[in-house]
Protein backbone atom coordinates (compact mmCIF):
# COMPACT_ATOMS: atom_id res chain seq x y z
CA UNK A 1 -25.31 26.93 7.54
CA UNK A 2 -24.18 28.20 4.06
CA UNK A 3 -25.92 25.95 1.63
CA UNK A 4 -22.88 25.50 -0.46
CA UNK A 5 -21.28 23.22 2.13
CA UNK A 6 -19.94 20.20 0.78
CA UNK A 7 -17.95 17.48 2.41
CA UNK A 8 -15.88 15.03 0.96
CA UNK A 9 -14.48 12.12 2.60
CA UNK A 10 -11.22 10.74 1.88
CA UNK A 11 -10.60 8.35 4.73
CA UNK A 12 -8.63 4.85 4.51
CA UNK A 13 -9.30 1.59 6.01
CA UNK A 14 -9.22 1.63 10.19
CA UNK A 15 -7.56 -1.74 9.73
CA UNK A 16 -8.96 -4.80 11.27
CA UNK A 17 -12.52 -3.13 11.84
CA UNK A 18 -13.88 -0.97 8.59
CA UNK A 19 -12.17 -1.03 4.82
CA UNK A 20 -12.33 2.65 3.55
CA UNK A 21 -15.96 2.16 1.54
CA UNK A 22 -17.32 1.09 4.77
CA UNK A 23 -15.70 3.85 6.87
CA UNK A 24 -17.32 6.09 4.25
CA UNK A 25 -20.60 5.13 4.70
CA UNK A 26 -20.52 5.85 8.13
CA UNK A 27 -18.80 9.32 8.50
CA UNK A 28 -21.89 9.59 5.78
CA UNK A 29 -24.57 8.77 7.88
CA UNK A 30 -23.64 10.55 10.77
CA UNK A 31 -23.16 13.56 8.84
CA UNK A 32 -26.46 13.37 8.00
CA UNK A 33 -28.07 12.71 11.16
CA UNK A 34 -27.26 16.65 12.16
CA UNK A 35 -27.45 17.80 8.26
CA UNK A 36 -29.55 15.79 6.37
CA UNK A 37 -29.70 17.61 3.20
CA UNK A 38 -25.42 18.08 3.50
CA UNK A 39 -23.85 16.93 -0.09
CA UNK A 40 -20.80 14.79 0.68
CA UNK A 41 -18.82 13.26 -1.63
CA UNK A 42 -16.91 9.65 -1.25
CA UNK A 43 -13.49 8.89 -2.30
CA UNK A 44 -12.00 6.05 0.25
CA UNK A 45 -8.40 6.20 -0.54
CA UNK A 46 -5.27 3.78 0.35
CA UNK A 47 -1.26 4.22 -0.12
CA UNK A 48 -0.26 1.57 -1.52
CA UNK A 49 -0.93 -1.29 0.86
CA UNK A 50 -3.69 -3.25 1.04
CA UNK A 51 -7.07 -2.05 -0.06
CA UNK A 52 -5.30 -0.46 -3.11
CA UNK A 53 -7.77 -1.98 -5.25
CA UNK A 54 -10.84 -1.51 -3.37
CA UNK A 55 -10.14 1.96 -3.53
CA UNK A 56 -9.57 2.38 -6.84
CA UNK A 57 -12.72 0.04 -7.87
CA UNK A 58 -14.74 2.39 -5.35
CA UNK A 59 -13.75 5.48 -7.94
CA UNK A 60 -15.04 4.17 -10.52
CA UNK A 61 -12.04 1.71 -11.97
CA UNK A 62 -13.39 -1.82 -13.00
CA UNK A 63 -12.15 -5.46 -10.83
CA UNK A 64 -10.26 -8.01 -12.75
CA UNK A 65 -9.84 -11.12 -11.13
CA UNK A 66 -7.18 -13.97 -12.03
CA UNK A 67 -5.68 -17.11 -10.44
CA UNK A 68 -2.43 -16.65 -9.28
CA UNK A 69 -0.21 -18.35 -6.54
CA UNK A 70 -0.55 -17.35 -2.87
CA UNK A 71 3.39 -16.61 -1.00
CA UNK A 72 3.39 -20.82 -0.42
CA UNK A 73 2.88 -21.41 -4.10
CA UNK A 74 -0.92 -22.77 -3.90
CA UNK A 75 -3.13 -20.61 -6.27
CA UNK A 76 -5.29 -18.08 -4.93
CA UNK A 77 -8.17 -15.32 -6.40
CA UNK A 78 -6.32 -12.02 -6.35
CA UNK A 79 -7.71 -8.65 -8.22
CA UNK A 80 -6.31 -5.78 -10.05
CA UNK A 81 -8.44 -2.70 -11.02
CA UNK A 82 -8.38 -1.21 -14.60
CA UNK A 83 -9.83 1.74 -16.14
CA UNK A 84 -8.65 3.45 -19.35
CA UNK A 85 -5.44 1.76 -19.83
CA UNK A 86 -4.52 2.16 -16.06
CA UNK A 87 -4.29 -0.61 -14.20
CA UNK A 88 -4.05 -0.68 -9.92
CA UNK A 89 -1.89 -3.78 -9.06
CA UNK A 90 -1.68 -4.50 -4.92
CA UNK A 91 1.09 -6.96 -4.54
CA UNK A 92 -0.54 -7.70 -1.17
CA UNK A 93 -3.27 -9.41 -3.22
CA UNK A 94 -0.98 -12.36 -4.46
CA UNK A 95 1.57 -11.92 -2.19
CA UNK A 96 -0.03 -10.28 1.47
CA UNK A 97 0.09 -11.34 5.21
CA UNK A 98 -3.52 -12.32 4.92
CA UNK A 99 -2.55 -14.95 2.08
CA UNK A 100 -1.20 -17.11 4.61
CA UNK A 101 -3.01 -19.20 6.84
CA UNK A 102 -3.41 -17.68 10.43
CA UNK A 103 -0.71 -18.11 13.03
CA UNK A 104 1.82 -19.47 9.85
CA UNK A 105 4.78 -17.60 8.29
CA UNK A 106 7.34 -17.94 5.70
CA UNK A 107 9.74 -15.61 6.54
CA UNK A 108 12.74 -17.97 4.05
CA UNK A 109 10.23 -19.36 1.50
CA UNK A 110 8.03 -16.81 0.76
CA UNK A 111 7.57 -15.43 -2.82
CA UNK A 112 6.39 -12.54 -4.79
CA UNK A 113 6.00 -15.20 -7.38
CA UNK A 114 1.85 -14.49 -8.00
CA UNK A 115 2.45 -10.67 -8.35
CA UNK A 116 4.78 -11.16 -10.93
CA UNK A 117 1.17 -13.07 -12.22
CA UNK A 118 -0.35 -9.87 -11.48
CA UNK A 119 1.56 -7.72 -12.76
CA UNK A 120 1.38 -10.46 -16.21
CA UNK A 121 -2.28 -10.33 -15.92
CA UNK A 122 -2.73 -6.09 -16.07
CA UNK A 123 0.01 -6.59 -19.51
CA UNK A 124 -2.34 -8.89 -21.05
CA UNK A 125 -5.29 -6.75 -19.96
CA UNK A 126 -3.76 -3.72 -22.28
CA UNK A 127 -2.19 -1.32 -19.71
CA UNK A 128 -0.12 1.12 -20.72
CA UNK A 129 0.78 2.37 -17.10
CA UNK A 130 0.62 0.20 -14.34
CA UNK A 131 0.51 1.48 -10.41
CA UNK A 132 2.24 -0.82 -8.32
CA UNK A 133 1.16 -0.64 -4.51
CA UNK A 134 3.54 -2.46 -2.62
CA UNK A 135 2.87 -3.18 1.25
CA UNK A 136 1.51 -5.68 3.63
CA UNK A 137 4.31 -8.52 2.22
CA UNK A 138 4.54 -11.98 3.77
CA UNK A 139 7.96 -11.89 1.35
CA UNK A 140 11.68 -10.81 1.69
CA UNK A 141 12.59 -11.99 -1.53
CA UNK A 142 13.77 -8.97 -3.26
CA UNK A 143 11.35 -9.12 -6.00
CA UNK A 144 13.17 -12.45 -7.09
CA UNK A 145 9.85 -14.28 -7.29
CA UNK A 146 7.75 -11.44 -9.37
CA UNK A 147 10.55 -11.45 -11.81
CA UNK A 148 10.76 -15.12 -12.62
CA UNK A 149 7.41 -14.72 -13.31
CA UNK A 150 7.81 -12.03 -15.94
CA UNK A 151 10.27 -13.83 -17.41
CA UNK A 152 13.80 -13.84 -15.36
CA UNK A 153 15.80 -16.70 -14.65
CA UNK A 154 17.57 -17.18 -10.90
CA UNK A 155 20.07 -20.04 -10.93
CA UNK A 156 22.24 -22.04 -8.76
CA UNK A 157 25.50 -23.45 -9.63
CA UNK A 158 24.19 -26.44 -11.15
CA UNK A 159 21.70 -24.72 -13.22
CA UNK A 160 18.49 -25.38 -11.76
CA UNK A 161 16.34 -22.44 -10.68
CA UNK A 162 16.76 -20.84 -7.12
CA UNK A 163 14.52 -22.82 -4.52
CA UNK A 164 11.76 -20.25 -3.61
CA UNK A 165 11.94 -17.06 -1.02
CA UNK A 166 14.64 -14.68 0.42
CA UNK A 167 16.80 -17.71 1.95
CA UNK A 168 16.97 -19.25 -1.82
CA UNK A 169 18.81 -16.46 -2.85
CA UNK A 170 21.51 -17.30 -0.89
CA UNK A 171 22.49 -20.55 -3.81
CA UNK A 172 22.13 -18.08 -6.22
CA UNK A 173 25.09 -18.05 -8.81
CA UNK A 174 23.64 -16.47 -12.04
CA UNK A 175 20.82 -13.85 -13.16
CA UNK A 176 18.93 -14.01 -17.03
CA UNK A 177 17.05 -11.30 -17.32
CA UNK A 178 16.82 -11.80 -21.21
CA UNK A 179 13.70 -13.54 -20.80
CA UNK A 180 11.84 -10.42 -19.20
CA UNK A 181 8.73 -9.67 -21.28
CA UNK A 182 9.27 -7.07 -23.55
CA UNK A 183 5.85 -5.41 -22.95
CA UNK A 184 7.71 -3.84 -19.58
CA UNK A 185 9.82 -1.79 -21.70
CA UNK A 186 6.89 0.22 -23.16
CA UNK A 187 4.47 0.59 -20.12
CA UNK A 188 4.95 2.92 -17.55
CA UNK A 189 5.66 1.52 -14.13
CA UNK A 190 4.92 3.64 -11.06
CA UNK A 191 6.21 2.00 -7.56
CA UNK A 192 3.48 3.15 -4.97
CA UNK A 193 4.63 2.75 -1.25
CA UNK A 194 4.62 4.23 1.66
CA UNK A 195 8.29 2.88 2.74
CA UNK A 196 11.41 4.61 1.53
CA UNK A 197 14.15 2.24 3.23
CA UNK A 198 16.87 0.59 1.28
CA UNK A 199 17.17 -3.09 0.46
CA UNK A 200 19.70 -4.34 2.99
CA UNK A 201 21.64 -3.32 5.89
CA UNK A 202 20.15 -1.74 9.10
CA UNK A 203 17.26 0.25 7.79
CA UNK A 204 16.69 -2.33 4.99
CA UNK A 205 13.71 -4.81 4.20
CA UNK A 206 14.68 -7.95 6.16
CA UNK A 207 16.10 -5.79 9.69
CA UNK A 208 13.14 -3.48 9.97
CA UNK A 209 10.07 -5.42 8.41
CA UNK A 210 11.20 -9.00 8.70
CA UNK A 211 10.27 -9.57 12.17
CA UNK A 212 6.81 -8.68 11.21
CA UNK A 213 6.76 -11.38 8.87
CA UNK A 214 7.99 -14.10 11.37
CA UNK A 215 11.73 -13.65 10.86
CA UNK A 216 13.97 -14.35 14.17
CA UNK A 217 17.68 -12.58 14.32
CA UNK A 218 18.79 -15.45 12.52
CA UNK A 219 16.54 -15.53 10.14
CA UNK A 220 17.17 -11.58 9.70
CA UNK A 221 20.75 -12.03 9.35
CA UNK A 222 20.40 -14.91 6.77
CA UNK A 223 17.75 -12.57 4.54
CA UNK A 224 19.73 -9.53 4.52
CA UNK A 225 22.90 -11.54 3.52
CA UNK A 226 20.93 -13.53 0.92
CA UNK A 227 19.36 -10.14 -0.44
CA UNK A 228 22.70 -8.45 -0.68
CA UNK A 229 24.23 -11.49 -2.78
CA UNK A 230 21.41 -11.09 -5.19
CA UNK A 231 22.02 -7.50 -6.14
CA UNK A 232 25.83 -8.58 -6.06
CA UNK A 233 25.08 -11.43 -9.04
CA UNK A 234 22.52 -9.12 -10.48
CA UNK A 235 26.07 -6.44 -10.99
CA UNK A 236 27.33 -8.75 -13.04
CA UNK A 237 23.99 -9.33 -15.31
CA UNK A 238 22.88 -5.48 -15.87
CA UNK A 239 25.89 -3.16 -14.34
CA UNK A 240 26.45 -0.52 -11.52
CA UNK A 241 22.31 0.25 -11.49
CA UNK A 242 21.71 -3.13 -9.53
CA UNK A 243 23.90 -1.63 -6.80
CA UNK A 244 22.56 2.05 -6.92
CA UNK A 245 18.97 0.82 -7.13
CA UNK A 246 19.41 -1.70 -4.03
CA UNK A 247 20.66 1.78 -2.52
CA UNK A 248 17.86 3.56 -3.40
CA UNK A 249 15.02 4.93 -1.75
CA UNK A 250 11.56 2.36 -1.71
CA UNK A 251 13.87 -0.56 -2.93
CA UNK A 252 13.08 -2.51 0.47
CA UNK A 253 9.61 -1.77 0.28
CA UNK A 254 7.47 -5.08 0.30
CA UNK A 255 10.28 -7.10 1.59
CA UNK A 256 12.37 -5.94 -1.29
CA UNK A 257 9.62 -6.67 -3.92
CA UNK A 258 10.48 -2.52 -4.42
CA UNK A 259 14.02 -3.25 -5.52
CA UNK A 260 12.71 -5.77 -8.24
CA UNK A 261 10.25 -3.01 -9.76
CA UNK A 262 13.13 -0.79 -10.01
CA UNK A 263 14.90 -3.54 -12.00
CA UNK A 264 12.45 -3.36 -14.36
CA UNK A 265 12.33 0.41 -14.82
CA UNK A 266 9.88 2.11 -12.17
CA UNK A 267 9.52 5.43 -11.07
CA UNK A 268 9.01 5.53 -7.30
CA UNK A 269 6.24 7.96 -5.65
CA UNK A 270 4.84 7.94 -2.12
CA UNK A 271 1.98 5.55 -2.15
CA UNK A 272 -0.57 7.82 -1.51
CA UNK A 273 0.82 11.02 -4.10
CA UNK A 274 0.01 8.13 -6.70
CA UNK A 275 -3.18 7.27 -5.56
CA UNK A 276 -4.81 10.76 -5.23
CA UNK A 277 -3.93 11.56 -9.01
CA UNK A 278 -4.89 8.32 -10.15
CA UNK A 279 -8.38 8.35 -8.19
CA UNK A 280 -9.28 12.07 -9.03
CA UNK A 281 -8.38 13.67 -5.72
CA UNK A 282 -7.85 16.79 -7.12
CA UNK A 283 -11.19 18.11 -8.59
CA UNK A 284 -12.84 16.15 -6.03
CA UNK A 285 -11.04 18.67 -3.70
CA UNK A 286 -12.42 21.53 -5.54
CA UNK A 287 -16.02 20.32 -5.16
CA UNK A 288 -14.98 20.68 -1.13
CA UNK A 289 -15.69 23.12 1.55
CA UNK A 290 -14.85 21.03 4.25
CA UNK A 291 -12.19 17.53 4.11
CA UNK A 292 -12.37 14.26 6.44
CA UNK A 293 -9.68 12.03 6.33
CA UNK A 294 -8.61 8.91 8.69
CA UNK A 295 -7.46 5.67 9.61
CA UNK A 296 -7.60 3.58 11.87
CA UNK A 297 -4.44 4.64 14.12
CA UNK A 298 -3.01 8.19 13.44
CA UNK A 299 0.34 7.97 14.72
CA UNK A 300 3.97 9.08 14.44
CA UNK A 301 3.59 6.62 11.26
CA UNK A 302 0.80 8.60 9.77
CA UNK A 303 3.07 11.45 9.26
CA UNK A 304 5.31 9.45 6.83
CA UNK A 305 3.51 9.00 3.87
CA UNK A 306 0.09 7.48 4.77
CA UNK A 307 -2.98 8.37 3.54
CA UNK A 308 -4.05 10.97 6.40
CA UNK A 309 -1.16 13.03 5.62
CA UNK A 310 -1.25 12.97 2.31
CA UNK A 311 -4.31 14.12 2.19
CA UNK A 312 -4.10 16.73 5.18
CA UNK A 313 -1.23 18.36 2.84
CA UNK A 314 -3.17 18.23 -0.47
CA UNK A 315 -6.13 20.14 1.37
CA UNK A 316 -4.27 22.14 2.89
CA UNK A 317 -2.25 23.67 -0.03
CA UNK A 318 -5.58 23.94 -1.76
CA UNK A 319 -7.07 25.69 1.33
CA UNK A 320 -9.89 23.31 2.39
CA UNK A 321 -9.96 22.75 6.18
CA UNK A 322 -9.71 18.83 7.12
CA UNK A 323 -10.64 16.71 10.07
CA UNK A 324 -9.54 13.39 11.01
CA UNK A 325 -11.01 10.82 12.25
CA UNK A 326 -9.60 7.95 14.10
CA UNK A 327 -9.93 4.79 16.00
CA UNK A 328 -7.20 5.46 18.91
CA UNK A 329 -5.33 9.10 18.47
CA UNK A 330 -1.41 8.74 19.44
CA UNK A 331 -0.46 12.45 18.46
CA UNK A 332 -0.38 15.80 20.32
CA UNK A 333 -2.19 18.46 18.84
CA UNK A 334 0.59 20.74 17.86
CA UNK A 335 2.23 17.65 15.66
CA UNK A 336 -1.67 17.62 13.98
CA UNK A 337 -1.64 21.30 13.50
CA UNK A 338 1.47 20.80 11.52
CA UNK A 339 -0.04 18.36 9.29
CA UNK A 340 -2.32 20.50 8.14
CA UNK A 341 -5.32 18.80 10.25
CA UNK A 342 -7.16 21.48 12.51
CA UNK A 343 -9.10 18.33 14.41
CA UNK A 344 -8.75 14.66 15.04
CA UNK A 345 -11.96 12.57 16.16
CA UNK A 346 -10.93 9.21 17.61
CA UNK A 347 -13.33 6.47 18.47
CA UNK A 348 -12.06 6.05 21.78
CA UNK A 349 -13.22 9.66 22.69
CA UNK A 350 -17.03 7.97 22.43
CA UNK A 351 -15.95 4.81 23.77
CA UNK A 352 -12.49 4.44 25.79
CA UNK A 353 -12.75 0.69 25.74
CA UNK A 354 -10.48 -0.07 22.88
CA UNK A 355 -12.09 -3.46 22.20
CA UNK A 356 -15.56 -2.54 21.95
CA UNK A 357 -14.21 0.22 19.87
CA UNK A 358 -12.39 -2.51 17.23
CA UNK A 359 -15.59 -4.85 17.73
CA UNK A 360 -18.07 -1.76 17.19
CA UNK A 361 -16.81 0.44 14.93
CA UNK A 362 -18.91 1.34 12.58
CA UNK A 363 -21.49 2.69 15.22
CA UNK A 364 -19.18 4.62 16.94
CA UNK A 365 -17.93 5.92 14.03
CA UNK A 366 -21.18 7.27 13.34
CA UNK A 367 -21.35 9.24 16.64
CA UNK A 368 -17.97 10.76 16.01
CA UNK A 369 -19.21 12.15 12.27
CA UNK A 370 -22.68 13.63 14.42
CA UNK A 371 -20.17 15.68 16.77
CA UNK A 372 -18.04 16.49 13.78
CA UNK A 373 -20.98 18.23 11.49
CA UNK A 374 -22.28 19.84 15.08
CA UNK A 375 -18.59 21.31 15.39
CA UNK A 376 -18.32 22.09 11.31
CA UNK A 377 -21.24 22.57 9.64
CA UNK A 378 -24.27 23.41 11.77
């Protein structure tokens, strides 16, 4: 084996089993079981969604933790990372699924409310660009929430604020944005996702992602009405651009949170795009011989923006060659070849009970990096 080789491993989460650090550390140590002396470099990664943070903490960035309020409204820990005047904010922190208790959703009263804390907190921390993953919502309220939070005011006809959540929205009869904090006008605001639907109709936030968050046809139809009323009163508070940006691509990302980030002036960029530059991707890349990427189902989803594409297409155009590796593997090989990945190591090819394979993984995991560096680097 050249002695040169070095492998670096740029794998996200395998959700419900490993978080990327952990997945990591065992592509790591099954590497070395074959090669012990092999120099691999560690940079988990994410897109957006959650585990944002714990990648960019894992690169070096530093945690900040703050009390903000969970989708219900009771207060919860949530994190953002910061290093040199770049802050990470996941909205799933404040705002995520895994904020609720288990078996409960909010599809109507959920709010963005605590990352609008969040996104408070990483002001007051002296950002001067802010990365906004957005993904993993319990929320379809359009961003309403985060915004009141920063400073906007959502009123019914009697002028009393909005009740909480996407059905609120639906008594809304006048926007302020006046009260916004002026600090958003001189930071730079990048909207990370991995999503590039619209805010409404039948590709937008509530249709496609509001089942996932508990929402029944009725409570689908009642969201995507309520959303489109807000960007109607929000026309006649800033103009045309609350139309055009509830058109745009991203601006149902979150449950809409993605159309309230563009409100306030963000650029958007594929989750993961953002993430590689901001964790160092590219030099780290340059150190590489070899690439190994993953998550924990690569799908036809993976090939729209998430991490193991991202990074397949990054390597590739630099010239590294990168492997994958998997829990369960849902693509054919030629759609994989395309990608830019010349192999794809699932867990199941060690263990076809899918179970043990969830319950297990780290193990397994470390089998599947053995067969890799026999394959790659012996």
């Amino acid at each position: 084996m050249n002695e040169t080789r070095r492998v670096l491993i740029a794998a996200d989460k395998f959700k419900g089993s490993l978080t990327a650090v952990q997945v990591a550390e065992r592509v790591t140590a099954g590497l070395r079981r074959v090669v012990p002396d092999l120099a691999v470099e560690a940079l988990p990664v994410a897109d957006g969604g959650d585990g944002t943070v714990d990648a960019a903490v894992a690169a070096g960035f530093e945690r900040r933790e703050v009390r903000v309020a969970g989708p219900l409204g009771e207060e919860v820990t949530a994190a953002f990372a910061l290093r040199d005047g770049t802050a990470v904010v996941e909205m799933a922190e404040a705002s995520g699924l895994q904020r609720l208790p288990a078996g409960v959703f909010a599809p109507l009263t959920a709010s963005t409310y605590g990352s609008g804390e969040l996104l408070r907190a990483a002001l007051d921390a002296g950002a001067r660009t802010i990365v906004f993953g957005v993904g993993g919502s319990a929320t379809t309220d359009g961003g309403a929430g985060m915004l009141s939070a920063l400073g906007a005011r959502f009123l019914t006809e009697a002028g009393e604020p909005v009740s909480p959540g996407g059905g609120g929205l639906a008594g809304l009869a006048r926007a302020d944005l006046s009260g916004l904090d002026p600090r958003l006008s001189s930071v730079e605001l990048v909207l990370a996702s991995d999503v590039d639907n619209p805010l409404t109709g039948p590709k937008g936030a509530p249709a496609v992602y509001g089942p996932q968050k508990g929402a029944a046809p009725d409570d689908v139809e009642t969201l995507d009405a309520a959303l489109a009323h807000f960007a109607k009163v929000l026309e006649a508070e800033v103009g045309p651009r609350a139309a055009e940006y509830a058109a745009s691509p991203g601006a149902g990302a979150a449950g809409g949170i993605g159309y309230g980030a563009l409100l306030l002036g963000a650029r958007f960029r594929a989750g993961i795009e953002v993430m590689l530059d901001v964790l160092g991707f590219a030099p780290a890349l340059e150190r590489a011989s070899l690439v190994i990427t993953g998550e924990g189902s690569l799908d036809e989803q993976t090939l729209h923006g998430k991490a193991p594409a991202g990074v397949a297409a990054a390597a590739r155009a630099a010239g590294r060659p990168v492997v994958v590796v998997c829990g369960r593997l849902a693509l054919p090989e030629d759609a994989l070849s395309r990608a830019g990945i010349s192999a794809a190591y699932p867990l199941t090819s060690v263990e076809p009970d899918v179970a043990r394979c969830i319950a297990d993984a780290g193990p397994i995991l470390e089998q599947v990096a053995a067969r890799i560096a026999e394959t790659h680097l012996s």
